[in-house]
Protein backbone atom coordinates (compact mmCIF):
# COMPACT_ATOMS: atom_id res chain seq x y z
CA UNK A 1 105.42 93.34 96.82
CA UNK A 2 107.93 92.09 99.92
CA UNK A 3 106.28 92.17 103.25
CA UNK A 4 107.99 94.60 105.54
CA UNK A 5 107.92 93.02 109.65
CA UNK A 6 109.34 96.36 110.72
CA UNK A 7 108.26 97.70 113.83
CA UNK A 8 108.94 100.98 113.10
CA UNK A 9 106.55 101.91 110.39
CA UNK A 10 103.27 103.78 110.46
CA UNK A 11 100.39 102.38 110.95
CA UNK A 12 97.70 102.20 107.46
CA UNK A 13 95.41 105.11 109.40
CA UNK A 14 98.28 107.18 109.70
CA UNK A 15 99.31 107.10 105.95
CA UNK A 16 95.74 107.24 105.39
CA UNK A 17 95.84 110.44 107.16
CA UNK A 18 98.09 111.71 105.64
CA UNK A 19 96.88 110.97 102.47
CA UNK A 20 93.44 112.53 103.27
CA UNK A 21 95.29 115.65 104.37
CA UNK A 22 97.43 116.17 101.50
CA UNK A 23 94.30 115.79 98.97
CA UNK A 24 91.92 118.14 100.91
CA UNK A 25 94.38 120.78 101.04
CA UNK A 26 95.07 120.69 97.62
CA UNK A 27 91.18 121.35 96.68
CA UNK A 28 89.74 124.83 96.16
CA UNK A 29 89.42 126.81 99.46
CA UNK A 30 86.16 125.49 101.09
CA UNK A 31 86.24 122.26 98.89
CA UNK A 32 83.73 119.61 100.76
CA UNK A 33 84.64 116.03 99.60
CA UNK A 34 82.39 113.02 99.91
CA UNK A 35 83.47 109.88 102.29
CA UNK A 36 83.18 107.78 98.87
CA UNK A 37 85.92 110.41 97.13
CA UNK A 38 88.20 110.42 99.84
CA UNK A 39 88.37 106.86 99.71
CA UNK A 40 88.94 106.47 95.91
CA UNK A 41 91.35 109.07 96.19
CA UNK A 42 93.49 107.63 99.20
CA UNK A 43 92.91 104.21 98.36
CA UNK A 44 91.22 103.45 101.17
CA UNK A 45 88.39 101.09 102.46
CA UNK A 46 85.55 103.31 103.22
CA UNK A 47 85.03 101.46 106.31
CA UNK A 48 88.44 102.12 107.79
CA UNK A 49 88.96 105.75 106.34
CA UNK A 50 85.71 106.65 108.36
CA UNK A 51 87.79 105.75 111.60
CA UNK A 52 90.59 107.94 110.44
CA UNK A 53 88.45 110.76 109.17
CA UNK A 54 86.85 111.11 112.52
CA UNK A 55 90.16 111.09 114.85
CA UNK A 56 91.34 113.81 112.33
CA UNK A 57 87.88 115.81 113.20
CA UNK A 58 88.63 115.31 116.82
CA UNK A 59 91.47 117.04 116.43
CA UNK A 60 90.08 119.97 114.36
CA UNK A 61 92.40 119.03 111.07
CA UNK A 62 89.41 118.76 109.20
CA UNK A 63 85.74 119.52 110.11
CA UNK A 64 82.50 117.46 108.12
CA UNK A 65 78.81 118.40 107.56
CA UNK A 66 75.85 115.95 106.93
CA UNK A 67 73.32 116.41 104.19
CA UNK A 68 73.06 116.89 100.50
CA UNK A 69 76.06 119.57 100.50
CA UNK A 70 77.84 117.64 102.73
CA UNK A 71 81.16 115.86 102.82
CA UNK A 72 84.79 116.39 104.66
CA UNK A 73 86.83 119.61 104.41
CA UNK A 74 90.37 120.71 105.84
CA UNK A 75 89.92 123.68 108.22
CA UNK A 76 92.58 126.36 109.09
CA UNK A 77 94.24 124.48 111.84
CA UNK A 78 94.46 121.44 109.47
CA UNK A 79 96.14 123.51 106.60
CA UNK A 80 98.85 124.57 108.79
CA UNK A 81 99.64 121.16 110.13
CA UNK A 82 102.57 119.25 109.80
CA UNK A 83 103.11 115.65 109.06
CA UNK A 84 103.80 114.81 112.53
CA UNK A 85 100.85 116.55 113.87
CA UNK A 86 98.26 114.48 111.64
CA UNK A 87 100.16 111.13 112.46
CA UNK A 88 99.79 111.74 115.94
CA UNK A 89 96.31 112.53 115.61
CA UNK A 90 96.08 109.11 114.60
CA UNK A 91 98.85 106.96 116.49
CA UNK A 92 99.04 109.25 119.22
CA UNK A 93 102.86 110.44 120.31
CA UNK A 94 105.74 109.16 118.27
CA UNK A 95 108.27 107.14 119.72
CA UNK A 96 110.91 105.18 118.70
CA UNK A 97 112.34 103.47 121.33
CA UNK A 98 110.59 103.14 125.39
CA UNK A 99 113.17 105.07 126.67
CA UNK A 100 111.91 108.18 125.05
CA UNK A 101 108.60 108.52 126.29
CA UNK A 102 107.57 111.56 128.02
CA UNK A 103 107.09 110.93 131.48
CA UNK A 104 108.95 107.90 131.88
CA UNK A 105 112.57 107.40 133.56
CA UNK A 106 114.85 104.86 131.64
CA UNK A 107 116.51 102.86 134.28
CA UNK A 108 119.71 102.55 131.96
CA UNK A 109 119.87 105.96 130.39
CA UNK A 110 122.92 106.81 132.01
CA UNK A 111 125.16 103.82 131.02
CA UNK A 112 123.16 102.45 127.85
CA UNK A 113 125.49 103.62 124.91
CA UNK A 114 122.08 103.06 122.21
CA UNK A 115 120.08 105.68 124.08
CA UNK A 116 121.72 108.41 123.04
CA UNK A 117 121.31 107.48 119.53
CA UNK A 118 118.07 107.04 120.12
CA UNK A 119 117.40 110.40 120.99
CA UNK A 120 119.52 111.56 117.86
CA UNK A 121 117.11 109.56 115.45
CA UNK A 122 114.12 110.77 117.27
CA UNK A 123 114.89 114.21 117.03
CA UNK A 124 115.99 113.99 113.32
CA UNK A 125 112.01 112.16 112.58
CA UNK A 126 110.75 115.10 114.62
CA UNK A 127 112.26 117.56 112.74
CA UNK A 128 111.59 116.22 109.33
CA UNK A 129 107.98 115.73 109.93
CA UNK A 130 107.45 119.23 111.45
CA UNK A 131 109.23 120.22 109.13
CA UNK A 132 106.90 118.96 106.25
CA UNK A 133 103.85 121.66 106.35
CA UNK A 134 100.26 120.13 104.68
CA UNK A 135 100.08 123.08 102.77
CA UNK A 136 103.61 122.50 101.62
CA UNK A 137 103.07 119.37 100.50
CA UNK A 138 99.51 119.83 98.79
CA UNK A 139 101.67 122.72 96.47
CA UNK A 140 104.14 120.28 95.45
CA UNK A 141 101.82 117.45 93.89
CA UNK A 142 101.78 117.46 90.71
CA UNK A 143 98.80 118.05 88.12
CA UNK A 144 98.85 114.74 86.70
CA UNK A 145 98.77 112.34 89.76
CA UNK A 146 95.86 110.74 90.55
CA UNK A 147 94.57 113.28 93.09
CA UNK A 148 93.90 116.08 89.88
CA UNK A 149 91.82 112.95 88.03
CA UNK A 150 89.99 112.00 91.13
CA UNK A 151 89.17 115.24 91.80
CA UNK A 152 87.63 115.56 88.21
CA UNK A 153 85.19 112.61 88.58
CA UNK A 154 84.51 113.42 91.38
CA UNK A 155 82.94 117.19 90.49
CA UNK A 156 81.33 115.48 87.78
CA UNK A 157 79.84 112.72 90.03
CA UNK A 158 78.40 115.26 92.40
CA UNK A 159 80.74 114.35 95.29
CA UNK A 160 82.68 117.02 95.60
CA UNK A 161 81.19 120.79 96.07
CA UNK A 162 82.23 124.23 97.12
CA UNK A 163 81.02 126.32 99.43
């Protein structure tokens, strides 16, 4: 595989996320999933997947109980997300260029001939993330990917339970 040096590409967490979003939605309503599932699923190091599972819970995508019938499941909110909405639970806002950030003047915004092209490319990422719903998304998969078999071994391992 080539190593990408792009700037401009998510981060692992927010992929991650994403991934985690897309699988929980897909599971039978009130589906809890077990930190060990999620990570075989997403491909994920436990470790690191327990940092993105818990800035998703801070921001109510997904909520997660303790105990023997415990595990991680998406809530409401989280169903109805969008793309962008889960990677900025994660990375925070999404900007592509300094002179977009909310809040901030651009000194050369009114003779740089890039910026507004940079606003053009930002809006068009915008869009297209809002655009793609979790829900959406966790229709389209397919029943043979690896999410259906996961899910499998997973309800016979135990992992995975419904309310």
């Amino acid at each position: 595989m080539e190593k990408c040096n792009s700037s401009m590409q998510l981060t692992r967490g927010a992929d991650y996320a994403v991934r985690v979003m897309v699988y929980l939605a897909a599971l039978p309503r009130d589906g809890r999933v077990s930190l060990l599932a999620l990570a075989g699923a997403t491909g994920a190091p436990e470790s690191f997947l327990s940092k993105v599972l818990q800035a998703l819970t801070h921001a109510k995508l997904i909520s997660s109980r303790r105990g023997q019938a415990g595990g991680f499941e998406i809530s409401l909110r989280g169903r109805q997300a969008s793309m962008l909405e889960v990677i900025e639970a994660i990375d925070g806002p999404m900007r592509l260029n300094v002179c977009l950030t909310a809040g901030k003047a651009c000194s050369r915004k009114a003779w740089c001939p890039a910026h507004p092209v940079w606003v053009k490319a930002q809006q068009g990422i915008v869009d297209v993330l809002s655009a793609a719903l979790i829900a959406d998304l966790a229709d389209q998969r397919t029943g043979a990917g690896p999410f259906s078999t996961t899910v499998l071994l997973a309800e016979r391992r135990g992992v995975l339970s419904v309310k």
